[in-house]
N, C-alpha and C. Protein backbone atom coordinates (compact mmCIF):
# COMPACT_ATOMS: atom_id res chain seq x y z
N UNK A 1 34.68 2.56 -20.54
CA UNK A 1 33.71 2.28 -19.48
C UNK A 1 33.89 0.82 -19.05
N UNK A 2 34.01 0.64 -17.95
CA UNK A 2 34.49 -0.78 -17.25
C UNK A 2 32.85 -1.69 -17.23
N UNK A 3 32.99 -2.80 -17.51
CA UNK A 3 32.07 -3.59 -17.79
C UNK A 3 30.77 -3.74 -16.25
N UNK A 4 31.72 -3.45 -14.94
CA UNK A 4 30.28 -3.15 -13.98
C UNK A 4 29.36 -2.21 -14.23
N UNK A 5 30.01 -1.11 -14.50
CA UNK A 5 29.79 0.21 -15.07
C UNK A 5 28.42 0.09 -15.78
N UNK A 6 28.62 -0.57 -16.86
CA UNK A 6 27.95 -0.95 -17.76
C UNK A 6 26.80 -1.63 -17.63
N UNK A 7 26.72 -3.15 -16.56
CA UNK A 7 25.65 -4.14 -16.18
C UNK A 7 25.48 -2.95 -15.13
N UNK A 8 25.61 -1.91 -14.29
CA UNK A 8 24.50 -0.82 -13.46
C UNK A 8 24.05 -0.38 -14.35
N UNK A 9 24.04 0.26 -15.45
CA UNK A 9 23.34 1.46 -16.43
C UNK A 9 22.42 0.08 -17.19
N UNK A 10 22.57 -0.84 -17.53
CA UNK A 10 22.08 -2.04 -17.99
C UNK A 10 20.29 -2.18 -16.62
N UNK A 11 21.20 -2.48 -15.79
CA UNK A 11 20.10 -2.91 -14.77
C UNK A 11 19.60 -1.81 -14.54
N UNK A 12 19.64 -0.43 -14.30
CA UNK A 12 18.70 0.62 -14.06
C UNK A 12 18.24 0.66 -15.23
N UNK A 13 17.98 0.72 -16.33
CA UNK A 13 17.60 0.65 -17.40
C UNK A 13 16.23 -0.23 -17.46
N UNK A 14 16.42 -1.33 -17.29
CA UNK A 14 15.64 -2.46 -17.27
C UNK A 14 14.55 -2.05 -16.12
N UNK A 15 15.06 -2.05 -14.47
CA UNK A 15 14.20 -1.58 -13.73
C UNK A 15 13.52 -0.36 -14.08
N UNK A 16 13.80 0.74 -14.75
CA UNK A 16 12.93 2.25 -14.77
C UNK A 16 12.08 1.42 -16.08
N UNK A 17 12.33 0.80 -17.29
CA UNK A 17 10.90 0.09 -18.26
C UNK A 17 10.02 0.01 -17.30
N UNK A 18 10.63 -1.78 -16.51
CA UNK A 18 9.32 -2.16 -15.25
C UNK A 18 8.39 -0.89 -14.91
N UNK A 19 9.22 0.07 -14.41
CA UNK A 19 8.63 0.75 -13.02
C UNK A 19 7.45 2.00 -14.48
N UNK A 20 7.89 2.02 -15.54
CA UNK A 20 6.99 2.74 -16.31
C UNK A 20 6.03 2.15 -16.98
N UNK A 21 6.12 0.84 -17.23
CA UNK A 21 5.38 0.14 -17.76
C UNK A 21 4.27 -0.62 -16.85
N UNK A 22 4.61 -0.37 -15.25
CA UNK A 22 3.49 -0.43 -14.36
C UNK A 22 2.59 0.13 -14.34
N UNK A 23 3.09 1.56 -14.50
CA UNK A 23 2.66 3.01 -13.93
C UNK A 23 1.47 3.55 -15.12
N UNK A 24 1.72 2.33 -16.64
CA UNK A 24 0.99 3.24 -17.70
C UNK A 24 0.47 2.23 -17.78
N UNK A 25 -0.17 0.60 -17.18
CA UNK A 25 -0.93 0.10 -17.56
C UNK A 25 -2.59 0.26 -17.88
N UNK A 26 -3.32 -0.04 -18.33
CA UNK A 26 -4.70 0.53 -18.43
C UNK A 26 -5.82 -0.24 -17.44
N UNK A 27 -6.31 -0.24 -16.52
CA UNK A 27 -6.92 -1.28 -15.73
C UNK A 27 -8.55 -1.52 -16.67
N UNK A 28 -9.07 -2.37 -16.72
CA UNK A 28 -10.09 -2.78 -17.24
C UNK A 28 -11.17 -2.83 -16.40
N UNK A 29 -12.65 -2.34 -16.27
CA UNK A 29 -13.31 -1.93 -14.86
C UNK A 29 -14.23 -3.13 -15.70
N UNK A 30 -14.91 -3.85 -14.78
CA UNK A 30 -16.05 -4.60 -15.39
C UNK A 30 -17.22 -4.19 -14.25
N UNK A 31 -18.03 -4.15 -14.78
CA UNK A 31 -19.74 -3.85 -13.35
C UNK A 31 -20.73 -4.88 -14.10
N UNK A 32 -21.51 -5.12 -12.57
CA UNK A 32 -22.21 -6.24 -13.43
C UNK A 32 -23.85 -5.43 -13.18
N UNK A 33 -23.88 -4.76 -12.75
CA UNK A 33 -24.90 -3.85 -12.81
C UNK A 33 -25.37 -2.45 -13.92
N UNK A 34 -26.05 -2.19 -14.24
CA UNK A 34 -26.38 -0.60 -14.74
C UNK A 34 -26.08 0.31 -14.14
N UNK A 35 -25.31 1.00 -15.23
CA UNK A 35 -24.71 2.18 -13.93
C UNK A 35 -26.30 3.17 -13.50
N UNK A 36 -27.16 2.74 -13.93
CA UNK A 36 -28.02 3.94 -13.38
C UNK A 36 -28.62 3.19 -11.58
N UNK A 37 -28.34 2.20 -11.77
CA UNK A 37 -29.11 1.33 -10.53
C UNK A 37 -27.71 1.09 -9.37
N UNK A 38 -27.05 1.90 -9.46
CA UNK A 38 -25.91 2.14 -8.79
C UNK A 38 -26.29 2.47 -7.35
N UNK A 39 -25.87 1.55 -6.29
CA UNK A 39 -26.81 1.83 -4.76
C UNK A 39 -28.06 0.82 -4.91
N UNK A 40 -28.68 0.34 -5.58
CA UNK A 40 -29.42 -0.59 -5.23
C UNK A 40 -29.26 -2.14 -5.26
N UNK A 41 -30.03 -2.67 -4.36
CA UNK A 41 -29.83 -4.03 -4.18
C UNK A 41 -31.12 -4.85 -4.68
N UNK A 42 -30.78 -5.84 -4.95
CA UNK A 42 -31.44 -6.79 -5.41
C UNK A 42 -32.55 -7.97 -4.40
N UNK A 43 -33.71 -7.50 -4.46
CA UNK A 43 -33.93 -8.25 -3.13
C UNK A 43 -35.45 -9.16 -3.47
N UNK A 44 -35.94 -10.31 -2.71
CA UNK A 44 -37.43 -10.61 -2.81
C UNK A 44 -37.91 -10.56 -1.65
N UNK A 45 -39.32 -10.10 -1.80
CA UNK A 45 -40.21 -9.71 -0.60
C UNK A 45 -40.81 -10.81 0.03
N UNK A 46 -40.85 -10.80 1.14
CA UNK A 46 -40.98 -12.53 1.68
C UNK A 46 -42.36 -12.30 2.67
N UNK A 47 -43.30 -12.95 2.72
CA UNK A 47 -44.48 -12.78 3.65
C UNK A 47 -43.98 -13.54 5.06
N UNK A 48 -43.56 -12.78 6.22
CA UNK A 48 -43.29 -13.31 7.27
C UNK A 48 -44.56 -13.09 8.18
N UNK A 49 -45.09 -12.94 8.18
CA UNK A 49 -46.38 -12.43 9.13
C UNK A 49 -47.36 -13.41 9.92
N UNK A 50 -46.65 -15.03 9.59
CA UNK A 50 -46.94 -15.81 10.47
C UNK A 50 -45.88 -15.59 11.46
N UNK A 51 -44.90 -14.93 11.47
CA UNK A 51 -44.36 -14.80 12.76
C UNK A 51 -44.85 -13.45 13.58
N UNK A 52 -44.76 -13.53 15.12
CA UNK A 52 -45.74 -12.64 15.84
C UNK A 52 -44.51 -11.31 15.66
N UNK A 53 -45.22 -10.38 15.19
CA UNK A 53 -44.68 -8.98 15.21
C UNK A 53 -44.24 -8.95 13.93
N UNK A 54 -44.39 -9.80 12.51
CA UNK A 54 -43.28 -9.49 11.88
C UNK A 54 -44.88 -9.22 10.33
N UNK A 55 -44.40 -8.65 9.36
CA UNK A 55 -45.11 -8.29 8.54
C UNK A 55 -44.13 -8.98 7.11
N UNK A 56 -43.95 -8.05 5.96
CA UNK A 56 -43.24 -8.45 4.97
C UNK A 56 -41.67 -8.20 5.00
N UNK A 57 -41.00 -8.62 4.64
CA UNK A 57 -39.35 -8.57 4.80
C UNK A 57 -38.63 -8.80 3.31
N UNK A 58 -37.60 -8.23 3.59
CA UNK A 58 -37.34 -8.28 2.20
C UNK A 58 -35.87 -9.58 2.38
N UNK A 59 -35.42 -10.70 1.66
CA UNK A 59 -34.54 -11.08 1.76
C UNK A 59 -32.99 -11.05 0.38
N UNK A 60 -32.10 -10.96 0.43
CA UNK A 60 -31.15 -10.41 -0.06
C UNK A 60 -30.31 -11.89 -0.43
N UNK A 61 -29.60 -12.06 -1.45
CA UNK A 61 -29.22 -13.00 -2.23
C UNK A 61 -28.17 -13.86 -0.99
N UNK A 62 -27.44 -12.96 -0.05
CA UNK A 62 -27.07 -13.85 0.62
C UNK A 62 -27.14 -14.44 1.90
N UNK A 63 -28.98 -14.73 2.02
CA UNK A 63 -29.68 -14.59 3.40
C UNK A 63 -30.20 -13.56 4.11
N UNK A 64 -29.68 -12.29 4.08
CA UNK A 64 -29.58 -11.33 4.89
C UNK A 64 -31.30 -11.09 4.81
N UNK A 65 -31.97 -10.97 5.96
CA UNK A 65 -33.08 -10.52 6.00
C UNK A 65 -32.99 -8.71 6.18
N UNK A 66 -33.95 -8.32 5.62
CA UNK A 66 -34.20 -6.92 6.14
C UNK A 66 -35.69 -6.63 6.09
N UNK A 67 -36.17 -5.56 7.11
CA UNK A 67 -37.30 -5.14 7.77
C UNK A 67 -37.58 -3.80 7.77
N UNK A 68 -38.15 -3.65 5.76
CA UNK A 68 -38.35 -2.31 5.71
C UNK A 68 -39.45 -1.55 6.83
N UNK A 69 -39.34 -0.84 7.31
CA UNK A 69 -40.56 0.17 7.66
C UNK A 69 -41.73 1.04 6.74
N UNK A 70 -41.33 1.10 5.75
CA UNK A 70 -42.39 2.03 4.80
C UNK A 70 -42.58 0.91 3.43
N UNK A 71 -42.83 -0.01 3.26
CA UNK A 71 -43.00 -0.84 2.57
C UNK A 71 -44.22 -0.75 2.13
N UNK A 72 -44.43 -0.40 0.35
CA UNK A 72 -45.80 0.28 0.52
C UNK A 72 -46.63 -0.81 0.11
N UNK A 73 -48.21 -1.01 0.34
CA UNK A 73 -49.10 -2.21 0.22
C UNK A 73 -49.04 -3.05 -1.08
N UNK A 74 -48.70 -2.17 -2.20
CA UNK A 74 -48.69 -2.91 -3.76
C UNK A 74 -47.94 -3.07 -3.71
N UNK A 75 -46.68 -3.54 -2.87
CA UNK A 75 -45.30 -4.14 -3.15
C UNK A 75 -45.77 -5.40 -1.66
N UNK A 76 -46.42 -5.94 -1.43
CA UNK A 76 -46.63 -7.02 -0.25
C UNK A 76 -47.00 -8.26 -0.89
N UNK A 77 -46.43 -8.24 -2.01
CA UNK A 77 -46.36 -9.65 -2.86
C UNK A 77 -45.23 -11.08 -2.69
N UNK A 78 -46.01 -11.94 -1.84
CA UNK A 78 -44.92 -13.06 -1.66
C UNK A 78 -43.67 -13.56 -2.77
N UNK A 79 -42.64 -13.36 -2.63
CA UNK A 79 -41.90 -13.56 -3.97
C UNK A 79 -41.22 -12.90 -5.04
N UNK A 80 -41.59 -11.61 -4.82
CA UNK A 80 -41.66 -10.39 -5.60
C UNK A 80 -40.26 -10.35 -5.62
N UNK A 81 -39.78 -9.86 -6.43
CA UNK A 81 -38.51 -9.75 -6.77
C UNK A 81 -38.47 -8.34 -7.03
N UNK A 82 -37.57 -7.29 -6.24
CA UNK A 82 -37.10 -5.93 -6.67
C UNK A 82 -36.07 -5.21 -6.74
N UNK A 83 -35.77 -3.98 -6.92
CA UNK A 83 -34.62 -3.57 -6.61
C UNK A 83 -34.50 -2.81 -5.73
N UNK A 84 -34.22 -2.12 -4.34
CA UNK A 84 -34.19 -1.50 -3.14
C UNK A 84 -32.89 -0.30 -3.45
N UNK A 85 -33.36 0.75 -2.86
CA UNK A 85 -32.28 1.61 -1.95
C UNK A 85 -32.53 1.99 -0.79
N UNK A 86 -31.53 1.97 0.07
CA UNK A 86 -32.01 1.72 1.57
C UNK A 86 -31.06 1.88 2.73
N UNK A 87 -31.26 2.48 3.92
CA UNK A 87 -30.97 3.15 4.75
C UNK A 87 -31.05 2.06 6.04
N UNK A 88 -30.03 1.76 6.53
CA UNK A 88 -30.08 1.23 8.10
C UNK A 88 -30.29 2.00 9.15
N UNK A 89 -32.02 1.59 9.72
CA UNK A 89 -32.24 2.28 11.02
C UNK A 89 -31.55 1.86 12.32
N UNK A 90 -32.07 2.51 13.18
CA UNK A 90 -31.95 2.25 14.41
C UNK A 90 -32.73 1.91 15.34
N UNK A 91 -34.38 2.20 14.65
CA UNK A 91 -35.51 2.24 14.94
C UNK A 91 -36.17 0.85 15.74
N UNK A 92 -36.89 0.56 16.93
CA UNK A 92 -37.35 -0.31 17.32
C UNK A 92 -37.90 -1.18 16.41
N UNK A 93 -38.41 -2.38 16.76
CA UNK A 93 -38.97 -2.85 15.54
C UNK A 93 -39.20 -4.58 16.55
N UNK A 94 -40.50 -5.00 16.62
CA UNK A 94 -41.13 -6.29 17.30
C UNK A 94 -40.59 -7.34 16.31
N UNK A 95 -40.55 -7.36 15.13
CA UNK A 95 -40.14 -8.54 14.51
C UNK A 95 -38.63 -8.53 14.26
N UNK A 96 -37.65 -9.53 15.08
CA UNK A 96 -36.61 -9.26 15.44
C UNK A 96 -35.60 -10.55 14.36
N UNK A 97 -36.66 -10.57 12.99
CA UNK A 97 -35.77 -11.32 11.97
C UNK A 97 -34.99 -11.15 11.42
N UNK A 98 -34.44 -9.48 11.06
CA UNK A 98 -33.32 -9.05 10.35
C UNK A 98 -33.32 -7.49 10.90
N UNK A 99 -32.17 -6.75 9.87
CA UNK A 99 -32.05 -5.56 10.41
C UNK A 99 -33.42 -4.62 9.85
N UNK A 100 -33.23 -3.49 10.72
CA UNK A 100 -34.64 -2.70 10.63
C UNK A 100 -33.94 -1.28 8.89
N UNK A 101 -34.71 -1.11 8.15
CA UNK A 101 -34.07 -0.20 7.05
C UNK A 101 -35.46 1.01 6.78
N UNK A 102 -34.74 1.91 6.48
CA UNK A 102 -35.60 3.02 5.41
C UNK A 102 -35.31 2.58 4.00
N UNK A 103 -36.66 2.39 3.91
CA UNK A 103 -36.58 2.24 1.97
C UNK A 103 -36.51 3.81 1.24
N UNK A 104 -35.72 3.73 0.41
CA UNK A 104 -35.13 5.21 -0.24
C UNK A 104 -35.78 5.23 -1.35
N UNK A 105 -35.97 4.40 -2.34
CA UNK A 105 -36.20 4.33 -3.35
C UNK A 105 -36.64 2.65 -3.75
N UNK A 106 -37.64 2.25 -4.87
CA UNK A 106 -37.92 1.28 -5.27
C UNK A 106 -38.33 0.76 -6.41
N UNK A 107 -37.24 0.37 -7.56
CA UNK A 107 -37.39 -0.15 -8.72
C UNK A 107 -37.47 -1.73 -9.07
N UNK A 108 -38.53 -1.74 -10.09
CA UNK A 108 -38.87 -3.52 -10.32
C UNK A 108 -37.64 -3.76 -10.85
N UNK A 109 -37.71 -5.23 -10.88
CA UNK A 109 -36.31 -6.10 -11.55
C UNK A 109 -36.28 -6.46 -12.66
């Protein structure tokens, strides 16, 4: 067997390891959440209602205001910290501070 011969069966060799030893790595998943709270967000309830049209809002870790509609009265606590699941409306809405949402669900933090 002539020595090119040899460095091809050499180098395919080497490349098919690589290409199997890609293929069987194990990826490592990290979540920084509970998987049961999967879909919810993390939010505090903010008293906007010195502004005209606007009631309680919920704000989101990175500014984002939102403007539940069914926000029920024992959750209208300035500060409140919760956990949300929630639906983007389309729905009109006078207080024009963030987006308008359906609250789906609502667990404390």
């Amino acid at each position: 067997m002539s020595d090119k011969l040899k460095l091809k069966y050499l180098l395919f060799f080497v490349a098919l390891m690589i290409f199997i030893s890609g293929c069987c790595t194990s990826k490592r998943q990290t979540t920084t959440s509970i998987p049961n709270d999967e879909g919810y967000e993390i939010v505090t309830v903010i008293d906007y209602t010195e502004l005209s049209g606007c009631g309680f809002i919920f704000m989101v870790n990175d500014s984002t205001k939102l403007i539940p509609q069914n926000l029920p009265d024992s959750l209208k606590q300035n500060n409140l910290k919760i956990k949300i699941k929630y639906k983007a409306t389309n729905k009109p809405n006078i207080c024009m501070a963030g987006k308008t949402i359906d609250v789906i669900d609502i667990k404390p933090q």
